[in-house]
Protein backbone atom coordinates (compact mmCIF):
# COMPACT_ATOMS: atom_id res chain seq x y z
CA UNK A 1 10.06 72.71 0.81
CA UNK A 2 5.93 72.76 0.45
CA UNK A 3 4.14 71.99 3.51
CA UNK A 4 0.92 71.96 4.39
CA UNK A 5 -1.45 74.85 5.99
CA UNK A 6 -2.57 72.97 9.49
CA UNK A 7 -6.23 73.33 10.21
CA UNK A 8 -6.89 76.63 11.97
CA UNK A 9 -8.43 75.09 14.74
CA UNK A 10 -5.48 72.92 16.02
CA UNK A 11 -2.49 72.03 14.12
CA UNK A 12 -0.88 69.41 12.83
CA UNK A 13 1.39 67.96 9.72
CA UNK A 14 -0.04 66.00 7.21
CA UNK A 15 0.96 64.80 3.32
CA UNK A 16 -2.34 65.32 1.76
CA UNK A 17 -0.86 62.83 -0.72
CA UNK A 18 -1.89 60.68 1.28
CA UNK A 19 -5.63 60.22 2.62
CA UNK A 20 -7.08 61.38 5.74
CA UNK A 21 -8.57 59.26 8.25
CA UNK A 22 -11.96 59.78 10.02
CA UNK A 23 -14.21 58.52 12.26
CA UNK A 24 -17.74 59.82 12.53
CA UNK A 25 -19.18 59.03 16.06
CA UNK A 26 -22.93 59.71 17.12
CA UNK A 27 -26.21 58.39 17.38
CA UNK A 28 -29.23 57.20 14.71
CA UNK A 29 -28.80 60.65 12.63
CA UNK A 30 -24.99 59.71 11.99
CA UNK A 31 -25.49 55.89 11.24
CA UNK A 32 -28.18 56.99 8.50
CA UNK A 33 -31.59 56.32 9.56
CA UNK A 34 -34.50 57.45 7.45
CA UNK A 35 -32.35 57.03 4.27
CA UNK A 36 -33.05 54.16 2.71
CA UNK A 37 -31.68 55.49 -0.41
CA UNK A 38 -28.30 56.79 0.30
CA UNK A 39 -27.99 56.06 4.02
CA UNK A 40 -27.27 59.22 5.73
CA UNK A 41 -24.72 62.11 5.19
CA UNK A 42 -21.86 60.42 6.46
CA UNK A 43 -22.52 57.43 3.93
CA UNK A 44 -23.20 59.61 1.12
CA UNK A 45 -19.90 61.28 1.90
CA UNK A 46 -18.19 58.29 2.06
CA UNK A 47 -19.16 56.90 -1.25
CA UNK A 48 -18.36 60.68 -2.78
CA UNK A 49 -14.79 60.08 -1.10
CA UNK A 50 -14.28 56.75 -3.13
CA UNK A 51 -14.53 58.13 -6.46
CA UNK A 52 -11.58 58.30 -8.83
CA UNK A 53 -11.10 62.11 -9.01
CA UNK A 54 -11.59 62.30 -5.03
CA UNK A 55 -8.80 62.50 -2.50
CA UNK A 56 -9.77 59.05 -1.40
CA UNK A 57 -10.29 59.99 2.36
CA UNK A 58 -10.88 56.84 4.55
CA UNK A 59 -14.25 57.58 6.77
CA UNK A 60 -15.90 55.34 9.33
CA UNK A 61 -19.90 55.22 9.88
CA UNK A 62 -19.80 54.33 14.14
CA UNK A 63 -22.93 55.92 14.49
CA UNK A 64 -24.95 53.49 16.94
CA UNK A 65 -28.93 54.43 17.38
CA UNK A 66 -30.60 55.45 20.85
CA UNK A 67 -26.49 56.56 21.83
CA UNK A 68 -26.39 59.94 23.95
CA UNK A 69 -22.96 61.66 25.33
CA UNK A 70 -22.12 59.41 27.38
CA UNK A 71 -22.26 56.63 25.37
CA UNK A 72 -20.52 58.07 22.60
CA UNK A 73 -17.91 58.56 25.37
CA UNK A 74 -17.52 55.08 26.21
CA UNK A 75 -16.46 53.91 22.97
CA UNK A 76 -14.63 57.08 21.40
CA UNK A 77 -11.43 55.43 22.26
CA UNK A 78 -11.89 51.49 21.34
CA UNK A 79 -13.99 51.46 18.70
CA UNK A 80 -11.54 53.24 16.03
CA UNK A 81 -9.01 51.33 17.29
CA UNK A 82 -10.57 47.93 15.33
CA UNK A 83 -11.24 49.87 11.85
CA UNK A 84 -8.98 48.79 9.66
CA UNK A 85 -6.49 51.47 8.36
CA UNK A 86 -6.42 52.56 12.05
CA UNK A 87 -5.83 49.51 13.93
CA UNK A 88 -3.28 50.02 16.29
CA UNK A 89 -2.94 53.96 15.91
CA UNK A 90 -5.75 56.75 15.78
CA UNK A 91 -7.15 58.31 13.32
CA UNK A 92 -6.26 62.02 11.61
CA UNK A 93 -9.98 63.55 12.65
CA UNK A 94 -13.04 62.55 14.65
CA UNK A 95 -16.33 64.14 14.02
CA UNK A 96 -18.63 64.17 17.12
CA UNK A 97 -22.04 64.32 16.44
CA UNK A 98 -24.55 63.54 19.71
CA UNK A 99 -27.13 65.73 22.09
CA UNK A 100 -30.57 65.11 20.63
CA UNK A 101 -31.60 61.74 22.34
CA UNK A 102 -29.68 63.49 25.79
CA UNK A 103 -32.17 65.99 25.12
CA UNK A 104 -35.54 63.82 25.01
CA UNK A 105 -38.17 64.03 28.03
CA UNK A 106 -38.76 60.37 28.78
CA UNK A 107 -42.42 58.84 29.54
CA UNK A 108 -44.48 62.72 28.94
CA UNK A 109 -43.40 65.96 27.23
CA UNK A 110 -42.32 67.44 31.34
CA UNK A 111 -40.35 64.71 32.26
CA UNK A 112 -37.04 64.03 33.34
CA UNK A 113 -34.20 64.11 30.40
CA UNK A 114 -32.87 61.51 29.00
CA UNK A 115 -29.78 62.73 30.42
CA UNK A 116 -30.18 65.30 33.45
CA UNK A 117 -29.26 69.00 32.09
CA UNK A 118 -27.12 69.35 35.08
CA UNK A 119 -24.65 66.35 34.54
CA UNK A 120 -25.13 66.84 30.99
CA UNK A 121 -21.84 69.54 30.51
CA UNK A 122 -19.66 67.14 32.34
CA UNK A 123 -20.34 64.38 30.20
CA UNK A 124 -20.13 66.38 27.02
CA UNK A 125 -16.30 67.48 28.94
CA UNK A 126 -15.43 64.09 29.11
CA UNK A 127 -16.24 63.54 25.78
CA UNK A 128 -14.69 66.05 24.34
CA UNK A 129 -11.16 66.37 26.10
CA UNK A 130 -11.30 62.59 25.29
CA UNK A 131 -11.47 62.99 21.95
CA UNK A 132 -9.24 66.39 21.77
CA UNK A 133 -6.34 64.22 23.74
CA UNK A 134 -6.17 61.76 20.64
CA UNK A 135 -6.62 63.76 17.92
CA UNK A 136 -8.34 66.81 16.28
CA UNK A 137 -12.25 67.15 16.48
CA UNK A 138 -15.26 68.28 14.69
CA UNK A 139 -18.37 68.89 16.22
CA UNK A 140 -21.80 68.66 14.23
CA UNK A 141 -24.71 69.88 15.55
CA UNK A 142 -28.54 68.10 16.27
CA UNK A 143 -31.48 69.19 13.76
CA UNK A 144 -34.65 70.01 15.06
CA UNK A 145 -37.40 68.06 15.70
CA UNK A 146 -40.73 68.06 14.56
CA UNK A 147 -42.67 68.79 17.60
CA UNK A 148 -46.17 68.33 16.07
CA UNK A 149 -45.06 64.41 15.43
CA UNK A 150 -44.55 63.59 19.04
CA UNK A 151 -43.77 61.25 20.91
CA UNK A 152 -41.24 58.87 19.43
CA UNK A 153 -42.10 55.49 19.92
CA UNK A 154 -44.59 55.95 22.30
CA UNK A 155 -42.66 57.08 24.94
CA UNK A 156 -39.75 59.95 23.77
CA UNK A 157 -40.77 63.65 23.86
CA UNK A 158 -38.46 65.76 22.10
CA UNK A 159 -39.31 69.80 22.02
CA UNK A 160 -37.25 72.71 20.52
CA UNK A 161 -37.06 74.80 23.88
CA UNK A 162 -34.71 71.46 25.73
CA UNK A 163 -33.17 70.88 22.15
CA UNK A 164 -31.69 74.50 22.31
CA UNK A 165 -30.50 74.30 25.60
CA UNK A 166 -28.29 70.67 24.99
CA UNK A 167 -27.04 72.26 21.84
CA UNK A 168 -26.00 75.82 23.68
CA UNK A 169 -23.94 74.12 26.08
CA UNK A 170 -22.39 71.82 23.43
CA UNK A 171 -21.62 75.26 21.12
CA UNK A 172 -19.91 76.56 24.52
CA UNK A 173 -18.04 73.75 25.75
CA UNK A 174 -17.13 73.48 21.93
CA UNK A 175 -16.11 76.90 21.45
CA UNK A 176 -14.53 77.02 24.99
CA UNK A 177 -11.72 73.84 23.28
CA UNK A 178 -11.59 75.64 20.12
CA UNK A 179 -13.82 73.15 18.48
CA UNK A 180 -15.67 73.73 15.45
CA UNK A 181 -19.33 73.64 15.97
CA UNK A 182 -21.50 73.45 12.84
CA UNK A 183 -24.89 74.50 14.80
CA UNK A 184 -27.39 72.93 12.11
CA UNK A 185 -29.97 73.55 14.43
CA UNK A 186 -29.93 77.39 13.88
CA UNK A 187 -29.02 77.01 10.56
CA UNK A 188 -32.38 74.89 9.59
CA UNK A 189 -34.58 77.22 12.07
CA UNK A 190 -33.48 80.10 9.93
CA UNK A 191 -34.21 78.42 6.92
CA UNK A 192 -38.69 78.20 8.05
CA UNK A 193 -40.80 75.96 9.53
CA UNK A 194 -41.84 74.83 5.81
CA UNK A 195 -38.27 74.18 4.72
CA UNK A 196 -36.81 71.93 7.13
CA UNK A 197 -40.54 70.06 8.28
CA UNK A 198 -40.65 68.94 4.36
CA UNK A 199 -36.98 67.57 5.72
CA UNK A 200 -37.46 65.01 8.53
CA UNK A 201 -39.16 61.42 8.36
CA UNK A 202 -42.96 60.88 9.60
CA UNK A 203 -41.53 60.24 13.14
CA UNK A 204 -40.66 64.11 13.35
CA UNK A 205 -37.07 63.20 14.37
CA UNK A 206 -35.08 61.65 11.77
CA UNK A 207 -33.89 63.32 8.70
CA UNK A 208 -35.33 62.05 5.27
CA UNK A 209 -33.65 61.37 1.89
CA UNK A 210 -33.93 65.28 1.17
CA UNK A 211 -32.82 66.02 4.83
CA UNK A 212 -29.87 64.08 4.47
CA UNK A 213 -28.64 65.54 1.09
CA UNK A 214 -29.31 68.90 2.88
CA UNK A 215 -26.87 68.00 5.60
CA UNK A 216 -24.81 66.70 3.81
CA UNK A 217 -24.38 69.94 2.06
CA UNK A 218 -24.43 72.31 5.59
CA UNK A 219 -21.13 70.10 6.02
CA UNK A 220 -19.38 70.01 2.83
CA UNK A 221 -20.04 74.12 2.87
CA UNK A 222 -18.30 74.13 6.78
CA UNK A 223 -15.05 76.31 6.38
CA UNK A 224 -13.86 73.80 9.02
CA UNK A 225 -13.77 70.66 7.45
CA UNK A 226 -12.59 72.29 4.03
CA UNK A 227 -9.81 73.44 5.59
CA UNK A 228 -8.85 69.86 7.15
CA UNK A 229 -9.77 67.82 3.62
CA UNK A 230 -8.30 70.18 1.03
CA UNK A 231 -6.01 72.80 3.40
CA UNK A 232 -3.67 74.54 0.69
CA UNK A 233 -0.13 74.35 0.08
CA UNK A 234 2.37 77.15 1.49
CA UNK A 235 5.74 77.29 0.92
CA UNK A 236 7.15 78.96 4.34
């Protein structure tokens, strides 16, 4: 009999007959803002999902602006629970995405964080053996600001050097739970200051239209979530 190849990163059974389930949790980069045209990766993969030659995977938007870890953390658990398909039972994935607002330096570009660096790996650990105890669990990363642009709204300083740190200890704590971590910070760094600047709104901190269909494509090229959406049959 055929059965599926489980993710590598933690297995479990699943007829791909039938579609996966998947909420997207995070803050104003996962609900979409600053694209007005398609609004945001997870949206765009969404409405890729629902067409007729796709697998018809069922994906939830619960991004929620201004949200840092431990927000997130609050409502991993109840908000799935009211989305339709999964009322009453959880879904196959969740995708974490959530750092960059932990990371801003509130009132002038030396003070405190948003969230303290110190308590910030223990709220990321609740977080994520939260969301590990109900079901397998993605991690995308923050991208970087534009330094040059801030603050944000007056009051929210956001700099590479604290941006780095937040997303180092959620790589760890990731990698420490066997977690994939798609660390789209490095990966736009690497591309040049020219590439990914020509990639964020005029507020230096949201992705635009092209920054969107750019992150959108970092994740549809992650080896992690190909291997959960399309894994391959094996006959054992």
């Amino acid at each position: 009999m055929q059965t599926l190849a489980a993710p590598s990163f933690q297995p479990f059974c699943q007829n791909q007959r039938s579609p996966l389930k998947l909420v997207v949790l995070g803050d104003s980069i996962i609900y979409g803002f600053g694209d007005p045209e398609g609004g945001g990766w997870v949206e765009r993969l969404r409405r890729q999902w629902m067409l007729p030659d796709s697998p018809g995977h069922v994906l939830y938007n619960l991004g929620v602006r201004g949200d840092g870890v431990k927000q997130v953390q609050e409502r991993v658990e109840q908000e799935f629970r009211h989305r339709g398909e999964l009322r009453n039972r959880v879904p196959d994935v969740i995708i974490l995405s959530v750092g960059v607002n932990d990371s801003a330096r509130l009132g002038r570009p030396d003070g405190r964080n948003f969230t303290n660096f110190e308590s910030f790996p223990a709220e990321l650990a609740n977080l994520l053996d939260q969301a590990q105890r109900l079901c397998p669990v993605l991690f995308v990363g923050m991208v970087p600001v534009d330094e040059a642009k801030m603050p944000f709204l007056d009051c929210f300083y956001y700099n590479h050097a604290d941006q780095y740190r937040y997303k180092e200890a959620t790589r760890l704590a990731c990698l420490k739970r066997q977690i994939p971590y798609l660390d789209i910070f490095d990966l736009w760094i690497a591309r040049g200051t020219d590439w990914w600047s020509k990639r964020l709104c005029n507020d230096g901190l949201h992705p635009n239209v092209a920054g969107y269909k750019a992150l959108l494509q970092d994740v549809l090229n992650w080896e992690a979530l190909a291997q959960l959406v399309a894994p391959s049959l094996v006959t054992p």
